[in-house]
N, C-alpha and C. Protein backbone atom coordinates (compact mmCIF):
# COMPACT_ATOMS: atom_id res chain seq x y z
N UNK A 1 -9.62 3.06 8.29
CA UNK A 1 -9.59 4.15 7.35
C UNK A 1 -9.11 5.43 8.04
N UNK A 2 -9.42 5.57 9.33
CA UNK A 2 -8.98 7.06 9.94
C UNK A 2 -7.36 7.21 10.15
N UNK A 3 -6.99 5.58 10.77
CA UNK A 3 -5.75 5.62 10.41
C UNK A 3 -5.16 6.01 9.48
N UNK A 4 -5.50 5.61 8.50
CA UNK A 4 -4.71 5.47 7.02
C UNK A 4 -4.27 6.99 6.85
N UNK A 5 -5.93 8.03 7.27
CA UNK A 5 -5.82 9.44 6.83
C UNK A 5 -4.35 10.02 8.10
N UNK A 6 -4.58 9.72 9.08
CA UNK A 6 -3.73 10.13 10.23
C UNK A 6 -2.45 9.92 9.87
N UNK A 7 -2.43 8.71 9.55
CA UNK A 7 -0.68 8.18 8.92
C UNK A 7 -0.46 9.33 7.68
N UNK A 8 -1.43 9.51 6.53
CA UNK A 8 -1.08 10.39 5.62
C UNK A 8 -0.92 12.02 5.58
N UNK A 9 -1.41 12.56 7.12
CA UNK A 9 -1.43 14.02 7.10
C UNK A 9 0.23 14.43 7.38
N UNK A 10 1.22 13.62 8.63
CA UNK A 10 2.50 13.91 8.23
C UNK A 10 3.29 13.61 7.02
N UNK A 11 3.16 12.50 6.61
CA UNK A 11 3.60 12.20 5.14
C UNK A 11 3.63 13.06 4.17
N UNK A 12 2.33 13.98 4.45
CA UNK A 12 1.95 14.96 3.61
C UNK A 12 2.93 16.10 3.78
N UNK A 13 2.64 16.63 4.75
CA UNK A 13 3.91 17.56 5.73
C UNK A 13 5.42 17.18 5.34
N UNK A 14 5.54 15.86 5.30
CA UNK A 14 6.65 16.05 4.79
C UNK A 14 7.62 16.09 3.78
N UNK A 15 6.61 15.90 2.63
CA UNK A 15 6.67 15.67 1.02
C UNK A 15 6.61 16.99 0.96
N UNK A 16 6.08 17.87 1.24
CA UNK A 16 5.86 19.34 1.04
C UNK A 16 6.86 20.25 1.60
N UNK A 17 7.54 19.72 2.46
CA UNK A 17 9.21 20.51 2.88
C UNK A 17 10.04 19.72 2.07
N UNK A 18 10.00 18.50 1.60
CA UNK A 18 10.87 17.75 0.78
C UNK A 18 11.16 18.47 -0.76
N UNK A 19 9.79 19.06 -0.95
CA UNK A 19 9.77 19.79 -2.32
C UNK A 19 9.80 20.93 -1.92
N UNK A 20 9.99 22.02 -0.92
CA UNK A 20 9.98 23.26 -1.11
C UNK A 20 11.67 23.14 -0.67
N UNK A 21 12.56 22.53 0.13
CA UNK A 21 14.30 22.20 0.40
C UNK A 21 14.56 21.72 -1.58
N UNK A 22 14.38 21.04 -2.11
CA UNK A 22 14.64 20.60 -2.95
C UNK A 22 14.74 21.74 -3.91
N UNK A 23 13.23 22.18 -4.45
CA UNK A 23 13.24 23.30 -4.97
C UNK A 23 14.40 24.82 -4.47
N UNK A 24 14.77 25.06 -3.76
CA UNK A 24 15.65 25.88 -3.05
C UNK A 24 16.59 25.48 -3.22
N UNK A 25 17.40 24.35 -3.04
CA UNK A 25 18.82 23.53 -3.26
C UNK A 25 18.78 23.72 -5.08
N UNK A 26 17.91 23.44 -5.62
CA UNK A 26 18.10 23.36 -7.20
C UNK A 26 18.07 24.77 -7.73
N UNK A 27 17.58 25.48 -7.23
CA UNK A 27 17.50 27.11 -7.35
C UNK A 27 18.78 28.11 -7.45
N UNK A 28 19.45 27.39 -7.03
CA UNK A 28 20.67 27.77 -6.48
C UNK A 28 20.81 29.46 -5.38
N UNK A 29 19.36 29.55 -4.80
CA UNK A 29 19.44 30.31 -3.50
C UNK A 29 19.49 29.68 -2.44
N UNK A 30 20.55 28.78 -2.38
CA UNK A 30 20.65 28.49 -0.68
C UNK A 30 21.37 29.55 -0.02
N UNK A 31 22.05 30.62 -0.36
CA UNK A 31 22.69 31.72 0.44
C UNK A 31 22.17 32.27 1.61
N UNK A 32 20.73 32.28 1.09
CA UNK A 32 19.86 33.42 2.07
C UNK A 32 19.72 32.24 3.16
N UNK A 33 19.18 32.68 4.72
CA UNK A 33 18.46 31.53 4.98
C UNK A 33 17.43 31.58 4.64
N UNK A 34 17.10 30.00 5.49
CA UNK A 34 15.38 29.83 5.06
C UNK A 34 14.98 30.21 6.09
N UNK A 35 13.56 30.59 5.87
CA UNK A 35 12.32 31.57 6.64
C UNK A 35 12.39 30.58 8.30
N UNK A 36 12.46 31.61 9.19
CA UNK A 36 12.43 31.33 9.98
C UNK A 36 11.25 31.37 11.70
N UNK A 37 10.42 32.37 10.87
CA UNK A 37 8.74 32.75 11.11
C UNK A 37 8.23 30.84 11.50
N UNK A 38 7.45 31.18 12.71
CA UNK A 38 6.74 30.03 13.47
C UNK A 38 5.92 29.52 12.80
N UNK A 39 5.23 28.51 12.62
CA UNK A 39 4.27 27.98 11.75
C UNK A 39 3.14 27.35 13.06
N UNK A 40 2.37 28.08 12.73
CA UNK A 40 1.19 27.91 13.56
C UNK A 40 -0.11 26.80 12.98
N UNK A 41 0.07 25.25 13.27
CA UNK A 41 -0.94 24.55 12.97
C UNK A 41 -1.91 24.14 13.18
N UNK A 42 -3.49 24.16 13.38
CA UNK A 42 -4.32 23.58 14.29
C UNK A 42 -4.63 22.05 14.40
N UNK A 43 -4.53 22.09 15.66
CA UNK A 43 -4.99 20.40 15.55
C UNK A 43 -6.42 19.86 14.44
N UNK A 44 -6.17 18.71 14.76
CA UNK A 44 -6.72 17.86 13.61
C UNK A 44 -8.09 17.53 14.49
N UNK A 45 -8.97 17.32 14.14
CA UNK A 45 -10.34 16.98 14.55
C UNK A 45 -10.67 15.63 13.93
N UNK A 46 -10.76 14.34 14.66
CA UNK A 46 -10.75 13.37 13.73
C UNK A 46 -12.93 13.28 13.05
N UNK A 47 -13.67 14.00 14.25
CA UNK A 47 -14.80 13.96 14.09
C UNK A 47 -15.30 14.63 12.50
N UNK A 48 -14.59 15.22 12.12
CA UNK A 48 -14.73 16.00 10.90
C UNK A 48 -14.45 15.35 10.27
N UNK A 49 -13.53 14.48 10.22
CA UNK A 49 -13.05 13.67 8.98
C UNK A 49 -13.97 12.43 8.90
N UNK A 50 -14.61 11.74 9.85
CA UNK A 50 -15.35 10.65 9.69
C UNK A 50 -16.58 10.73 9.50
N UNK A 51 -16.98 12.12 9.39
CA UNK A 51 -18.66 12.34 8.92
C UNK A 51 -19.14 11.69 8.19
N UNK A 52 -17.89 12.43 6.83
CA UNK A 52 -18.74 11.60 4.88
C UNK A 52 -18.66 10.19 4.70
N UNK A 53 -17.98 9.22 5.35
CA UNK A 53 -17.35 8.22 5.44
C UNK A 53 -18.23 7.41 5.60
N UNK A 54 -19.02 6.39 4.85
CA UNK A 54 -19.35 5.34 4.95
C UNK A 54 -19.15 3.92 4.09
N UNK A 55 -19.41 3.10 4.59
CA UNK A 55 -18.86 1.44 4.78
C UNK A 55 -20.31 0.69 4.43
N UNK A 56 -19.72 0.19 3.47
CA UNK A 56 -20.70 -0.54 2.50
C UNK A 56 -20.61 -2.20 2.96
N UNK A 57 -20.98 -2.89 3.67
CA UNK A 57 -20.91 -4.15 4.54
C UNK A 57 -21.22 -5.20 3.44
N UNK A 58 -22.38 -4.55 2.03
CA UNK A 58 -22.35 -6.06 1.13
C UNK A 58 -21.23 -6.06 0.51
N UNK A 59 -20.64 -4.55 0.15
CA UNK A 59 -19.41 -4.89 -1.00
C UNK A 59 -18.17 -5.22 -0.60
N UNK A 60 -18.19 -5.08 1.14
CA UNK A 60 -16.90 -5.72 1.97
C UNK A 60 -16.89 -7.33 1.65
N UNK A 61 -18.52 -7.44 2.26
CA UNK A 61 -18.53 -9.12 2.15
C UNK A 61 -18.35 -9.46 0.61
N UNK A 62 -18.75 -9.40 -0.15
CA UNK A 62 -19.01 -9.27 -1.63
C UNK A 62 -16.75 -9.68 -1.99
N UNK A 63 -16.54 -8.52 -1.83
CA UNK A 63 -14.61 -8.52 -2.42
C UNK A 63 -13.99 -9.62 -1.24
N UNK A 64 -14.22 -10.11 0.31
CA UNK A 64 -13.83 -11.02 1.41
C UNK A 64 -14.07 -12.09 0.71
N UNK A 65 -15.21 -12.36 -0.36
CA UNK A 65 -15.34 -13.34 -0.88
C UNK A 65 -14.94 -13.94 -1.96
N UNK A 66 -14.71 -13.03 -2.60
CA UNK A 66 -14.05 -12.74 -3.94
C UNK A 66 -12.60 -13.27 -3.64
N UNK A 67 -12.24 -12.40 -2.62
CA UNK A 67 -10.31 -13.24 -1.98
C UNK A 67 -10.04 -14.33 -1.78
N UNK A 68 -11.26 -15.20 -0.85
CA UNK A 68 -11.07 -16.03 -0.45
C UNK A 68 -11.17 -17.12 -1.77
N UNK A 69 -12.01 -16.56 -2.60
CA UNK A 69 -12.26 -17.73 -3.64
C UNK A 69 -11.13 -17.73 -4.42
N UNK A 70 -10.47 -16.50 -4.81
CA UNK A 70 -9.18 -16.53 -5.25
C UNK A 70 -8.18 -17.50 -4.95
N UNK A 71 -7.72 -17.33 -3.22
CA UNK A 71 -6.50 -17.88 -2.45
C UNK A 71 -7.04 -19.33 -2.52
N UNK A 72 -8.04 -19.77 -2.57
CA UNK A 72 -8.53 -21.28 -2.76
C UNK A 72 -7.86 -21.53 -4.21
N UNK A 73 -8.28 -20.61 -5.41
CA UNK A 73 -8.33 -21.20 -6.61
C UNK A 73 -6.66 -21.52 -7.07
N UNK A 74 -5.86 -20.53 -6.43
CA UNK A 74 -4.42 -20.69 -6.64
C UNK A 74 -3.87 -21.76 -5.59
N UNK A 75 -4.31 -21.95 -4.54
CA UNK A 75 -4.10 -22.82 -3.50
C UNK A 75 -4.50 -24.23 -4.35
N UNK A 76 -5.42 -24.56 -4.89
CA UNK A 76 -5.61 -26.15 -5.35
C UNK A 76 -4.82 -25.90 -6.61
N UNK A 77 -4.54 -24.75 -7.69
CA UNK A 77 -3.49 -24.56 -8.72
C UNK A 77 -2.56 -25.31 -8.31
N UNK A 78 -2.39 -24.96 -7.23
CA UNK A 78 -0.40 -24.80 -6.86
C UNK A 78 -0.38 -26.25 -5.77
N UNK A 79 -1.21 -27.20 -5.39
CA UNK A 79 -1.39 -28.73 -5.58
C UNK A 79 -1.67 -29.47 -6.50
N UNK A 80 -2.53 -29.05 -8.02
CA UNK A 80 -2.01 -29.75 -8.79
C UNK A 80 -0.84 -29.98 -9.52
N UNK A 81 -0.04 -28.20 -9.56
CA UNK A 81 1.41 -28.45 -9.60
C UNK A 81 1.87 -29.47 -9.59
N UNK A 82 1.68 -29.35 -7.83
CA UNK A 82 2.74 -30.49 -7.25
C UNK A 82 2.28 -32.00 -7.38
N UNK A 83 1.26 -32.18 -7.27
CA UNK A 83 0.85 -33.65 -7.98
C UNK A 83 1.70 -33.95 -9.57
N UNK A 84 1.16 -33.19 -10.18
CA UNK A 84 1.71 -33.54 -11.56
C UNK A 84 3.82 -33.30 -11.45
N UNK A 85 4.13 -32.74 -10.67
CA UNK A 85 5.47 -32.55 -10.80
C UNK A 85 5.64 -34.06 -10.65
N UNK A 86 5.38 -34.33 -8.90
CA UNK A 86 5.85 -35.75 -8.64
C UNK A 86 5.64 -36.79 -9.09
N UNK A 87 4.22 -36.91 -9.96
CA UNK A 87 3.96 -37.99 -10.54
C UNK A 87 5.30 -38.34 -11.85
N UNK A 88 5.71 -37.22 -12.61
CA UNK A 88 6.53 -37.16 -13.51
C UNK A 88 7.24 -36.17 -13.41
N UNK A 89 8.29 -36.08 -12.56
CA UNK A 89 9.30 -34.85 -12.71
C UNK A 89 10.32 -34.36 -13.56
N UNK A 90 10.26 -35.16 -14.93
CA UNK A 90 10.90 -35.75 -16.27
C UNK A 90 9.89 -34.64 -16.85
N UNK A 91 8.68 -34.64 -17.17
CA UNK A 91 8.03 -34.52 -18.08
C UNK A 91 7.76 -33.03 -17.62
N UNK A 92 8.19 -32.14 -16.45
CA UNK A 92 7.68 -30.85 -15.88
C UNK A 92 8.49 -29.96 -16.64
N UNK A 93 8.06 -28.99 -17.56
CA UNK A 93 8.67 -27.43 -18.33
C UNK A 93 9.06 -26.56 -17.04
N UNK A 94 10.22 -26.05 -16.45
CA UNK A 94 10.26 -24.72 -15.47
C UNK A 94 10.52 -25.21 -14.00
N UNK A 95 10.88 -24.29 -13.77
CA UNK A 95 11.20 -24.39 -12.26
C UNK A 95 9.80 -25.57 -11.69
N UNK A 96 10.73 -26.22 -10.39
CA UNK A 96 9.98 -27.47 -9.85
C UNK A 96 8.85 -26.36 -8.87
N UNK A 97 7.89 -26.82 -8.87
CA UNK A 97 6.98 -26.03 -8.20
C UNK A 97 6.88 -25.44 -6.39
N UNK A 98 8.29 -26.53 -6.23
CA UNK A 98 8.04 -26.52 -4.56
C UNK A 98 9.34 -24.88 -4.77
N UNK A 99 10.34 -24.59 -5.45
CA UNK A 99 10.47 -23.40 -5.70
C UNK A 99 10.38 -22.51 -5.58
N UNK A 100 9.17 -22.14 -6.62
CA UNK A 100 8.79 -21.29 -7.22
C UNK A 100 7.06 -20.38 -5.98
N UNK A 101 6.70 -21.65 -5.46
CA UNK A 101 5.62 -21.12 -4.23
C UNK A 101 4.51 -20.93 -4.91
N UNK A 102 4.36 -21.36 -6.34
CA UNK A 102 3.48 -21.36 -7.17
C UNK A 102 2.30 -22.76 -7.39
């Protein structure tokens, strides 16, 4: 999760010059330049950001389980597919299943 925020603070930074160049190009004041004043940022403190942050371990296990029962339920889907294709590949509607990854 801290990652995720770390990956998103330049992203951020840079969607926000993306729209203030954009806005300026569509303005039709590109004549002037643009501001050329230092931009003074403070570093990032990751300790601040991970205070409020907590991790709920039943509802991790709880949705890990939930996936797994999923990728099983499409996993034996997508063998009876293929049973029923080969048994009769005459009688199958749609793309042959080995295909489709279905």
């Amino acid at each position: 999760m801290m990652r995720v925020i770390l990956l998103l603070v330049p992203l951020l930074a840079v969607g926000v010059a993306f729209q203030y160049v954009s806005r300026q190009v569509t303005s039709g004041t590109t004549s002037k330049p643009f501001p050329s004043a230092p931009v003074a940022l403070a570093p990032i403190n990751p300790d601040v950001l991970k205070g409020g942050l907590a991790v709920d371990s039943r509802a991790l296990a709880q949705m890990n389980g939930q996936n797994i029962a999923n990728q099983n339920r499409l996993f034996q889907q997508q063998m009876e597919d293929i049973r029923n294709y080969a048994s009769n590949p005459a009688g199958w509607h749609g793309p042959s299943p080995f295909l489709t990854g279905h």
